[in-house]
N, C-alpha and C. Protein backbone atom coordinates (compact mmCIF):
# COMPACT_ATOMS: atom_id res chain seq x y z
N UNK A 1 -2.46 8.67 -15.50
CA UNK A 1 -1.56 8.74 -14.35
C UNK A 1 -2.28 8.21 -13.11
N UNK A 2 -1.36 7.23 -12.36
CA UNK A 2 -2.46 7.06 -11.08
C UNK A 2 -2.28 8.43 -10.29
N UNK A 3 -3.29 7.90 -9.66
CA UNK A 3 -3.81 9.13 -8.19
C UNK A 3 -2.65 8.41 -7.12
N UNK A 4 -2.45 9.30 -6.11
CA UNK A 4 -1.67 8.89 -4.60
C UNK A 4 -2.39 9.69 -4.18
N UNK A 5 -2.76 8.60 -2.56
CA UNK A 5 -3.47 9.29 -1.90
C UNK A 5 -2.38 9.04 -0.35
N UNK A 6 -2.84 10.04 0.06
CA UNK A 6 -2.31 9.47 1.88
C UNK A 6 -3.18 8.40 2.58
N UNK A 7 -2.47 7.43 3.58
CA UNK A 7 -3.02 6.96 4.03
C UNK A 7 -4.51 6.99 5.35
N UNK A 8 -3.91 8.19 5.99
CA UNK A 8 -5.17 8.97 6.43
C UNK A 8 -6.53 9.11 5.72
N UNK A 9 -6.63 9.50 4.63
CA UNK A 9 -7.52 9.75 3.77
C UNK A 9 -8.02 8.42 3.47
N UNK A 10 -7.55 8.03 3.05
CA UNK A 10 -7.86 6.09 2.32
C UNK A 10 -8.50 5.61 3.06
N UNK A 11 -7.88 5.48 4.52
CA UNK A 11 -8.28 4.95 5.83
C UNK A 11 -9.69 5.59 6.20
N UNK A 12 -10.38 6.65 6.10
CA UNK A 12 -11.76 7.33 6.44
C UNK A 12 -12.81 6.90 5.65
N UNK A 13 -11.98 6.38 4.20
CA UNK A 13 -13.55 5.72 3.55
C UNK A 13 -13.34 4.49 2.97
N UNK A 14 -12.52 3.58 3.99
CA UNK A 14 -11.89 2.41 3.58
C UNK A 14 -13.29 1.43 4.07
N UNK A 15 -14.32 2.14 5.08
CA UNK A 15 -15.18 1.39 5.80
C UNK A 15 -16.25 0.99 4.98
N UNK A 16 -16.76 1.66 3.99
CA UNK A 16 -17.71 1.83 3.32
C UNK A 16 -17.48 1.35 1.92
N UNK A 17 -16.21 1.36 1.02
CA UNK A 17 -15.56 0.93 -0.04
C UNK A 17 -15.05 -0.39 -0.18
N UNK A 18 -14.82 -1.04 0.85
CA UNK A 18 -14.40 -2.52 0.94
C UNK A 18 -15.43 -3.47 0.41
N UNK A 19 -15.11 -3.96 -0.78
CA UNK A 19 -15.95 -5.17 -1.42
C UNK A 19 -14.90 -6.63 -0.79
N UNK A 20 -15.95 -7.77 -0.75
CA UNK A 20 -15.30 -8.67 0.04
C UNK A 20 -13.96 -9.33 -1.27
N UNK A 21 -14.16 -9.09 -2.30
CA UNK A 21 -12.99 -9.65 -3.19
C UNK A 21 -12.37 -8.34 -3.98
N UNK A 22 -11.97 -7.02 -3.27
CA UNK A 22 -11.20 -6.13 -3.29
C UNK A 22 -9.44 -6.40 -3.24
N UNK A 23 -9.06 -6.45 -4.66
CA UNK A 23 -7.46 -6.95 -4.32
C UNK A 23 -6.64 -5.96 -4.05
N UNK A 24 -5.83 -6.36 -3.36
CA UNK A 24 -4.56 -4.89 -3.01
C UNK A 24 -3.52 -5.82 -2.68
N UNK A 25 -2.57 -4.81 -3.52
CA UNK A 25 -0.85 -5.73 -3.80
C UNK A 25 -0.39 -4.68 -2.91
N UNK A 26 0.38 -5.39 -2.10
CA UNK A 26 1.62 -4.47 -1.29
C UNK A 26 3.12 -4.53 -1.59
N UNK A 27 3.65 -3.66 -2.27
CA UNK A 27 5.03 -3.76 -2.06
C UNK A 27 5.84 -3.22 -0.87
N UNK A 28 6.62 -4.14 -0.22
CA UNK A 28 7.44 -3.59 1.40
C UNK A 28 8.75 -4.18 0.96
N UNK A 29 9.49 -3.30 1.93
CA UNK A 29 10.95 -3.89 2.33
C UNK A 29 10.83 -4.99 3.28
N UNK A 30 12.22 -5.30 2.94
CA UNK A 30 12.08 -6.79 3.81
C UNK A 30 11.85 -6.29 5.03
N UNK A 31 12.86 -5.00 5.63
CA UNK A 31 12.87 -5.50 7.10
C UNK A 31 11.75 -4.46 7.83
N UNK A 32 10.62 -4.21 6.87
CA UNK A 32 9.40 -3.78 7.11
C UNK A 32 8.33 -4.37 8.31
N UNK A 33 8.16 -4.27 9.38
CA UNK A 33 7.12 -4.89 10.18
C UNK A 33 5.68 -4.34 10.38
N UNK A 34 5.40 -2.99 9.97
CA UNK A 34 4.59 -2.14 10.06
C UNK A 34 3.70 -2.84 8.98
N UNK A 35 4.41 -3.33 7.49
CA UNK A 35 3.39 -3.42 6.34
C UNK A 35 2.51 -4.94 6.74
N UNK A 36 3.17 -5.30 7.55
CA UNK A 36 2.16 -6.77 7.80
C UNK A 36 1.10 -6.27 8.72
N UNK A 37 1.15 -5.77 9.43
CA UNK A 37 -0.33 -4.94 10.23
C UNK A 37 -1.42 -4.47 9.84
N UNK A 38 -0.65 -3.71 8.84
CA UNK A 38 -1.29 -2.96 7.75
C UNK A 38 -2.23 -4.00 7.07
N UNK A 39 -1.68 -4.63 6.20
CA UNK A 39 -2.01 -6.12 5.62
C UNK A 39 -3.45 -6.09 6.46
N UNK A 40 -3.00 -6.77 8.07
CA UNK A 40 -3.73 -7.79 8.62
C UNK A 40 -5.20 -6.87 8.50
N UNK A 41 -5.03 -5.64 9.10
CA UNK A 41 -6.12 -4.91 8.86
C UNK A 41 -6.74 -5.07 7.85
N UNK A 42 -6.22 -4.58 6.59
CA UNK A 42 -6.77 -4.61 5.44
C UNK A 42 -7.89 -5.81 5.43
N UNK A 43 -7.56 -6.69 4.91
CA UNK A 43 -7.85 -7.87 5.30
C UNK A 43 -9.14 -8.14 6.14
N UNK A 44 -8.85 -7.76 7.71
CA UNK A 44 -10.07 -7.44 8.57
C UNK A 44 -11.19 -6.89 8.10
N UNK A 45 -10.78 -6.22 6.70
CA UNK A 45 -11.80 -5.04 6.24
C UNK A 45 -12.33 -5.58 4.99
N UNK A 46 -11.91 -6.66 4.79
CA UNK A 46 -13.31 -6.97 3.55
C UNK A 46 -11.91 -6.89 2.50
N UNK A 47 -10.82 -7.09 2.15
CA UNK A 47 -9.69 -6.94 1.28
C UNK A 47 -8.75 -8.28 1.14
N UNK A 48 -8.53 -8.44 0.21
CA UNK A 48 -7.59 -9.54 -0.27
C UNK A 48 -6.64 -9.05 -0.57
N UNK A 49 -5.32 -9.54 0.31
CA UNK A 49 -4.12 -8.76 0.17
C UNK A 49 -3.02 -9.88 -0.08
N UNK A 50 -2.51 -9.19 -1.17
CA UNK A 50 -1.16 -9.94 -1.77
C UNK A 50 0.42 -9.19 -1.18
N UNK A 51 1.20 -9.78 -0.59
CA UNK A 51 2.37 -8.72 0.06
C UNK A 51 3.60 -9.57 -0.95
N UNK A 52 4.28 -8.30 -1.34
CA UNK A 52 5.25 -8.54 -2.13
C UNK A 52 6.66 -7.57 -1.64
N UNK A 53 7.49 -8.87 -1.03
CA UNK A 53 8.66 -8.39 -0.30
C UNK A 53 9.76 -8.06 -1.19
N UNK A 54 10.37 -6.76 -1.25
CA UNK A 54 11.61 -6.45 -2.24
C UNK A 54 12.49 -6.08 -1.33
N UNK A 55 13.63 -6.03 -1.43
CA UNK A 55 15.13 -5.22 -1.25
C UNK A 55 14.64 -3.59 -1.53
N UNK A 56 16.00 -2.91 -1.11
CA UNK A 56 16.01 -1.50 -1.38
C UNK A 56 15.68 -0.95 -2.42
N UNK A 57 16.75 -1.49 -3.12
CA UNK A 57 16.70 -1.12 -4.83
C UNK A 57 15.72 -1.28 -5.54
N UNK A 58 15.28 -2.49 -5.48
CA UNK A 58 14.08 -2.58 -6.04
C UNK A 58 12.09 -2.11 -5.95
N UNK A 59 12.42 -2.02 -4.13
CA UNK A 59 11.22 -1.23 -3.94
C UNK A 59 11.40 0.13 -4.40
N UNK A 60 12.69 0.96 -4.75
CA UNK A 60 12.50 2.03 -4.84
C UNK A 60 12.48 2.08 -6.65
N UNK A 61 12.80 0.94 -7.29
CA UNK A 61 12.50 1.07 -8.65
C UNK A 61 10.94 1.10 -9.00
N UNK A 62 10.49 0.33 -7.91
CA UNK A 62 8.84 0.09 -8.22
C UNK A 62 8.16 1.20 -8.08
N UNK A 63 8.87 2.25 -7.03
CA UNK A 63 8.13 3.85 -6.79
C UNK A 63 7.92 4.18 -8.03
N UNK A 64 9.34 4.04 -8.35
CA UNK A 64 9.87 5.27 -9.55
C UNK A 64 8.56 4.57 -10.54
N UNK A 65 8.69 3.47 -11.12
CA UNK A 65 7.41 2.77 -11.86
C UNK A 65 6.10 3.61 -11.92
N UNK A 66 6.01 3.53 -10.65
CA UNK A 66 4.49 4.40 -9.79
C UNK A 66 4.59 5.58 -10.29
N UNK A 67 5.26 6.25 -10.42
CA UNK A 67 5.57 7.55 -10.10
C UNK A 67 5.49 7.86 -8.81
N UNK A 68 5.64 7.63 -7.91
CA UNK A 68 5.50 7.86 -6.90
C UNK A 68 6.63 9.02 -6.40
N UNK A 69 6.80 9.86 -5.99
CA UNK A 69 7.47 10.97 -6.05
C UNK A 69 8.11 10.57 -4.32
N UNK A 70 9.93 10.64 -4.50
CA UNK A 70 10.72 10.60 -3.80
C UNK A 70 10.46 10.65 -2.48
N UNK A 71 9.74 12.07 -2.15
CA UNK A 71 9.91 12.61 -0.93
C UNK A 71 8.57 12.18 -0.22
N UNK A 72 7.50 11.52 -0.88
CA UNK A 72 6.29 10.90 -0.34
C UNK A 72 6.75 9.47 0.34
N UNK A 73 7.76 8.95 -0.27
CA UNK A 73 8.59 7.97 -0.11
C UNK A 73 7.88 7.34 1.59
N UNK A 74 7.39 5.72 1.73
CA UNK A 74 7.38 5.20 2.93
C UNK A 74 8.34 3.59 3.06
N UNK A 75 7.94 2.93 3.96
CA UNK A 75 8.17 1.57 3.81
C UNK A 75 7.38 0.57 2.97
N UNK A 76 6.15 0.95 2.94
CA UNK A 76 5.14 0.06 1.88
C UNK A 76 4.38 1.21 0.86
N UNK A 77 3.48 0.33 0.00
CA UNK A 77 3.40 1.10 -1.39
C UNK A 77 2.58 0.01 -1.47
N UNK A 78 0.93 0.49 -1.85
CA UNK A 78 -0.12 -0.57 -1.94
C UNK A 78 -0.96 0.12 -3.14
N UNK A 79 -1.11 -0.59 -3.86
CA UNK A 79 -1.77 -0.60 -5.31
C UNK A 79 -3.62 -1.05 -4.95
N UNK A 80 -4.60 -0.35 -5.05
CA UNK A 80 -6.06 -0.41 -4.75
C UNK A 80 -6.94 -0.27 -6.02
N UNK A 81 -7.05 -0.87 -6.55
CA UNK A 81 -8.10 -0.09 -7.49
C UNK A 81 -7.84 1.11 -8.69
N UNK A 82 -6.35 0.51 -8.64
CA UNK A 82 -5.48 1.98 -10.09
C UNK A 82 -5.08 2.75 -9.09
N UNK A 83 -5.10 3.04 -7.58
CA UNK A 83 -4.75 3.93 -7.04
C UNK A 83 -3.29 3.55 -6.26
N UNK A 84 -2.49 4.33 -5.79
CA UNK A 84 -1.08 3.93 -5.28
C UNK A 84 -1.54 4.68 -3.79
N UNK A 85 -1.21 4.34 -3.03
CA UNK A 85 -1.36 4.26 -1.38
C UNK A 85 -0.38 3.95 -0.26
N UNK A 86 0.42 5.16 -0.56
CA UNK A 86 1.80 5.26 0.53
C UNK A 86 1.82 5.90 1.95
N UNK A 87 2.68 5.00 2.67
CA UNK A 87 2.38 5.24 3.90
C UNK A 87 2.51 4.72 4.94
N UNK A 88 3.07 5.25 6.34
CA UNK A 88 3.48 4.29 7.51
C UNK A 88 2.47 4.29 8.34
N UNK A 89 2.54 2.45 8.59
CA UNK A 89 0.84 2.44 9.63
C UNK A 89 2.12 1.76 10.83
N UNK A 90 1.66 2.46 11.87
CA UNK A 90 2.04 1.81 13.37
C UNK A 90 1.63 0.31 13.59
């Protein structure tokens, strides 16, 4: 089963864990603006980021995929290392 972590958490030892060819897939809604920030950061941090834009339906089929449980539910959904990483970044 993957792990979910919050993004808070991820974010505290994201400094130290970043290898420079670290891949992370993002799934967002289209009319998502937050997950490209997110992204850009990532990125800033030593991460190779792939963003993968879905519709409603389908980002929420990809949760369900995840398991990602309903009520954890954000705008993006980023895959790290086997780990799932949900969560709204400003």
């Amino acid at each position: 089963m993957k792990k979910i972590l919050f993004v808070g958490a991820l974010l505290a030892a994201l400094g130290s864990y970043a290898a420079a060819s670290e891949h992370v897939k993002v799934y967002h809604g289209e009319s998502c603006g937050c997950c490209h920030n997110w992204a850009k950061y990532m990125e800033q941090n030593g991460f190779e980021v792939e963003m993968i834009s879905l519709a409603d339906e389908p980002l929420i089929q990809k949760k369900n995929e995840l398991k990602l449980p309903l009520e954890l539910a954000s705008c993006h959904t980023a895959i790290i290392d086997g780990y799932v990483v949900e969560g709204h970044m400003p």
